[in-house]
N, C-alpha and C. Protein backbone atom coordinates (compact mmCIF):
# COMPACT_ATOMS: atom_id res chain seq x y z
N UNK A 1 146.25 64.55 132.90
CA UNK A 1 144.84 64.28 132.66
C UNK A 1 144.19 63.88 134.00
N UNK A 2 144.39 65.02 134.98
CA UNK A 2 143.63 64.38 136.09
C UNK A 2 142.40 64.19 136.45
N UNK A 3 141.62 65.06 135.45
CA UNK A 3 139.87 65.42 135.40
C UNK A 3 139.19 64.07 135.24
N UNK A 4 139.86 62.87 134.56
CA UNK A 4 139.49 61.90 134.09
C UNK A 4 140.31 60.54 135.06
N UNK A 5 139.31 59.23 134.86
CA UNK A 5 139.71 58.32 135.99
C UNK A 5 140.02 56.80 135.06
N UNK A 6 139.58 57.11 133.58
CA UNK A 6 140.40 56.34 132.81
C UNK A 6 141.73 56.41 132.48
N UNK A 7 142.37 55.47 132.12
CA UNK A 7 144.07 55.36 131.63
C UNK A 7 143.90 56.25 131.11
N UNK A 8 145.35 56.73 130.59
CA UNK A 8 145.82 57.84 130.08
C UNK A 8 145.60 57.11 127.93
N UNK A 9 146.11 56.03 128.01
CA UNK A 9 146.15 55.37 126.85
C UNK A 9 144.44 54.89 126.42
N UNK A 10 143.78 54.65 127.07
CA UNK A 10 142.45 54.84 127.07
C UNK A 10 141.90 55.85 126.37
N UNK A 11 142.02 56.86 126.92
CA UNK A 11 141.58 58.25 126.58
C UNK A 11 142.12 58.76 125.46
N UNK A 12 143.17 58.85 124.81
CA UNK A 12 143.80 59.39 124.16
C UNK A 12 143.00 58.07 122.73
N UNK A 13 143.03 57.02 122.55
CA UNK A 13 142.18 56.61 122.31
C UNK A 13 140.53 56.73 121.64
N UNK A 14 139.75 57.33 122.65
CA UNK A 14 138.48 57.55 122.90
C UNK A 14 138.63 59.28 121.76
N UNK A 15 139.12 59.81 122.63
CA UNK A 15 139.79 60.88 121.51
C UNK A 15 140.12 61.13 120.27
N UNK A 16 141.20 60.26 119.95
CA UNK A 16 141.22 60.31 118.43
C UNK A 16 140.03 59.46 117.64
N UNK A 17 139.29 59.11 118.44
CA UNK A 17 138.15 58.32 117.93
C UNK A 17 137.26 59.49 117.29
N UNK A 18 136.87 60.54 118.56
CA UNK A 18 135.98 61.50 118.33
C UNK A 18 136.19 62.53 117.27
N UNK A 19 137.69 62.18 117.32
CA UNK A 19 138.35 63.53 116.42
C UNK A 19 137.91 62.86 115.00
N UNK A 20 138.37 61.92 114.93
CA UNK A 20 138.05 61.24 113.42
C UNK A 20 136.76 61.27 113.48
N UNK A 21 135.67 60.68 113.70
CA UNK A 21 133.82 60.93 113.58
C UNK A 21 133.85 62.34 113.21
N UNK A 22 134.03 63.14 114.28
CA UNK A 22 134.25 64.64 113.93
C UNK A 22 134.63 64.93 112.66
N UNK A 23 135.83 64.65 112.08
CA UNK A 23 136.11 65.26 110.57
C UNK A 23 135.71 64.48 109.65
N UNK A 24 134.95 63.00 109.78
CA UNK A 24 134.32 61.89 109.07
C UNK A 24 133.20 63.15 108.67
N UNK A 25 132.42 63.90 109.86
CA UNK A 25 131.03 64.73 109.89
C UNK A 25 131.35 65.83 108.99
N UNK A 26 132.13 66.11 109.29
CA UNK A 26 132.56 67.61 108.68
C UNK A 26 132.71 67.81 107.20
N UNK A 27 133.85 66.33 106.96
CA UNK A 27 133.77 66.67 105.32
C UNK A 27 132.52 65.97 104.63
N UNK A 28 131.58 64.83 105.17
CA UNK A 28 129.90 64.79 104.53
C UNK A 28 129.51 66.43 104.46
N UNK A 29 129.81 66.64 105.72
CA UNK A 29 128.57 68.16 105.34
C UNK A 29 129.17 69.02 104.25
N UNK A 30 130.39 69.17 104.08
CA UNK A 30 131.36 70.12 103.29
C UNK A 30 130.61 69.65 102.09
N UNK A 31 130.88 68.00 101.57
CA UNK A 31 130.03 67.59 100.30
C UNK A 31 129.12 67.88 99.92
N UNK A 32 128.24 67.68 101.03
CA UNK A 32 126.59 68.09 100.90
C UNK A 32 126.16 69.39 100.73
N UNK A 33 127.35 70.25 101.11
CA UNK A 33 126.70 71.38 101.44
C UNK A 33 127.76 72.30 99.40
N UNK A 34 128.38 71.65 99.04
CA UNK A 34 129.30 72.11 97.71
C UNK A 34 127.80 71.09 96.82
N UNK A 35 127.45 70.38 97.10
CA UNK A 35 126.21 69.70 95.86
C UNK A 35 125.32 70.38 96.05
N UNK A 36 124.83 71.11 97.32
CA UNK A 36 123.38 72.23 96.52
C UNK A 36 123.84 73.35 96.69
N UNK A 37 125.19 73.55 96.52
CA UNK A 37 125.81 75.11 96.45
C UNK A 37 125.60 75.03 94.37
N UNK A 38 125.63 73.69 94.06
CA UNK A 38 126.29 73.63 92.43
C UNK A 38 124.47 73.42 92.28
N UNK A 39 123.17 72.69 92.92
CA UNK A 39 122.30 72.57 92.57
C UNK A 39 121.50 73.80 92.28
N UNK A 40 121.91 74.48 93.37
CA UNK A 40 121.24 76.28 93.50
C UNK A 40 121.94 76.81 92.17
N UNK A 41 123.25 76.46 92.26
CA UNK A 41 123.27 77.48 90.49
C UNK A 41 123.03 77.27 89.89
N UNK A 42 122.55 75.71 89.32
CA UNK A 42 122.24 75.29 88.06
C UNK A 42 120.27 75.58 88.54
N UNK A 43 119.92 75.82 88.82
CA UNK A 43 118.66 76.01 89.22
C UNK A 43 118.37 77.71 88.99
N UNK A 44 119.16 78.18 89.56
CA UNK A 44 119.08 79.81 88.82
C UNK A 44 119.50 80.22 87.90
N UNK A 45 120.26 79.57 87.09
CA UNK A 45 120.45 79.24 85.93
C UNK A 45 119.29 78.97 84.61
N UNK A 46 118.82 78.22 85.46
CA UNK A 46 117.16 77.58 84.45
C UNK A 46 116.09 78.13 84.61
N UNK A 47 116.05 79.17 85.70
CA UNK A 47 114.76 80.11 86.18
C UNK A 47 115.13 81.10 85.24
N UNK A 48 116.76 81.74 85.60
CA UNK A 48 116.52 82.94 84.96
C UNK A 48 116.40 82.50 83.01
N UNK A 49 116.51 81.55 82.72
CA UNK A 49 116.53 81.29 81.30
C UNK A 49 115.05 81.29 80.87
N UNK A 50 114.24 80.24 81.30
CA UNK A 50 112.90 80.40 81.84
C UNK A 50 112.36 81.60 81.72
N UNK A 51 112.48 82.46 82.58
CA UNK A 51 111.87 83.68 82.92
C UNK A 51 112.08 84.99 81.60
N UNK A 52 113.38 84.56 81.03
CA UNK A 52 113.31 85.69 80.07
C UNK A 52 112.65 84.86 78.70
N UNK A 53 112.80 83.55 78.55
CA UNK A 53 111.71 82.71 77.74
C UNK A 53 110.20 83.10 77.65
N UNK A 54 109.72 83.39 78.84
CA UNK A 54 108.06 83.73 79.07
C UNK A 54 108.45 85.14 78.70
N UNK A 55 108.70 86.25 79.39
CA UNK A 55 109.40 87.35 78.98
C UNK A 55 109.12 87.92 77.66
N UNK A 56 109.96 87.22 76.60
CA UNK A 56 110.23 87.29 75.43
C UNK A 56 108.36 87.08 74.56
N UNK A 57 107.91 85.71 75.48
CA UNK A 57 106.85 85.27 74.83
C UNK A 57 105.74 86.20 75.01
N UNK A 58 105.73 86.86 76.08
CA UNK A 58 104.77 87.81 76.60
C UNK A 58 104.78 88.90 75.82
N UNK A 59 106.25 89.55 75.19
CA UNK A 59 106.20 90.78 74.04
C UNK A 59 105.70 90.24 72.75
N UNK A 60 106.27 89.17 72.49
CA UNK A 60 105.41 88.74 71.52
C UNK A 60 103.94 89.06 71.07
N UNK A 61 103.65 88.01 71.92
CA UNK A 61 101.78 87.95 72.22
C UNK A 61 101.18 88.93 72.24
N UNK A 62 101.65 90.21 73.43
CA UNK A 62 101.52 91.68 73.22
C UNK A 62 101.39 92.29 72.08
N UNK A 63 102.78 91.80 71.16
CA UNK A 63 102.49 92.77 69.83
C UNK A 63 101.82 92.05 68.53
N UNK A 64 101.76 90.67 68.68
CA UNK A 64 100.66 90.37 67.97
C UNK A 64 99.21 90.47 68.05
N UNK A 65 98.87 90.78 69.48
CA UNK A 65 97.76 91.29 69.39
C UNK A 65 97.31 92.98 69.16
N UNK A 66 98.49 93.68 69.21
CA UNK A 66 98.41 95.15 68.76
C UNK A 66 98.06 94.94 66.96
N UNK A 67 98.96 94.03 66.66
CA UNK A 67 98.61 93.87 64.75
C UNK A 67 97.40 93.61 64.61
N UNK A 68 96.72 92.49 65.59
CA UNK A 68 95.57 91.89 65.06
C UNK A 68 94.68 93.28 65.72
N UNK A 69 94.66 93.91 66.62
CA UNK A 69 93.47 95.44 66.71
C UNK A 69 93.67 96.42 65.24
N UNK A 70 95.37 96.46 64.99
CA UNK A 70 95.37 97.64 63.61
C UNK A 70 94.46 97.02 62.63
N UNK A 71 94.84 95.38 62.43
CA UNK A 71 93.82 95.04 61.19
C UNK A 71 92.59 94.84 60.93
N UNK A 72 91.91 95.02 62.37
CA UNK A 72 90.56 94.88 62.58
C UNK A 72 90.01 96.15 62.08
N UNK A 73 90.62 97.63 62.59
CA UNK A 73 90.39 98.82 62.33
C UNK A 73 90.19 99.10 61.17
N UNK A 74 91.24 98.25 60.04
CA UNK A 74 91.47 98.45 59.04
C UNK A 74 90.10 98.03 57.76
């Protein structure tokens, strides 16, 4: 380790310090990043349920108002 002008026991030290912060960082983000991996699905989940809800309501409405023109005719 000649690049450096601290002890050798020093450094090695300082090191496994960084290494640990380092994978302290790594597995938060891993967490954070698996909770809106599970938020995004349960979220497209409820859109697409949603969406064929209005969907559904929109043929509806559509064809009740085709009945209510036949019976007007009528």
């Amino acid at each position: 380790m000649e690049g450096f002008k601290s002890s050798e026991s020093r450094l090695v030290r300082l090191f496994q310090k960084g290494r640990e912060q380092w994978r302290k960082r790594a597995a938060e983000k891993q967490k954070k990043m698996r909770g809106m991996e599970i938020k995004i699905r349960d979220l497209s989940a409820s859109r697409d349920l949603w969406k064929s809800k209005a969907l559904s309501a929109q043929q509806q409405k559509e064809q009740l108002e085709q009945e209510l023109e036949n019976l007007k005719k009528n």
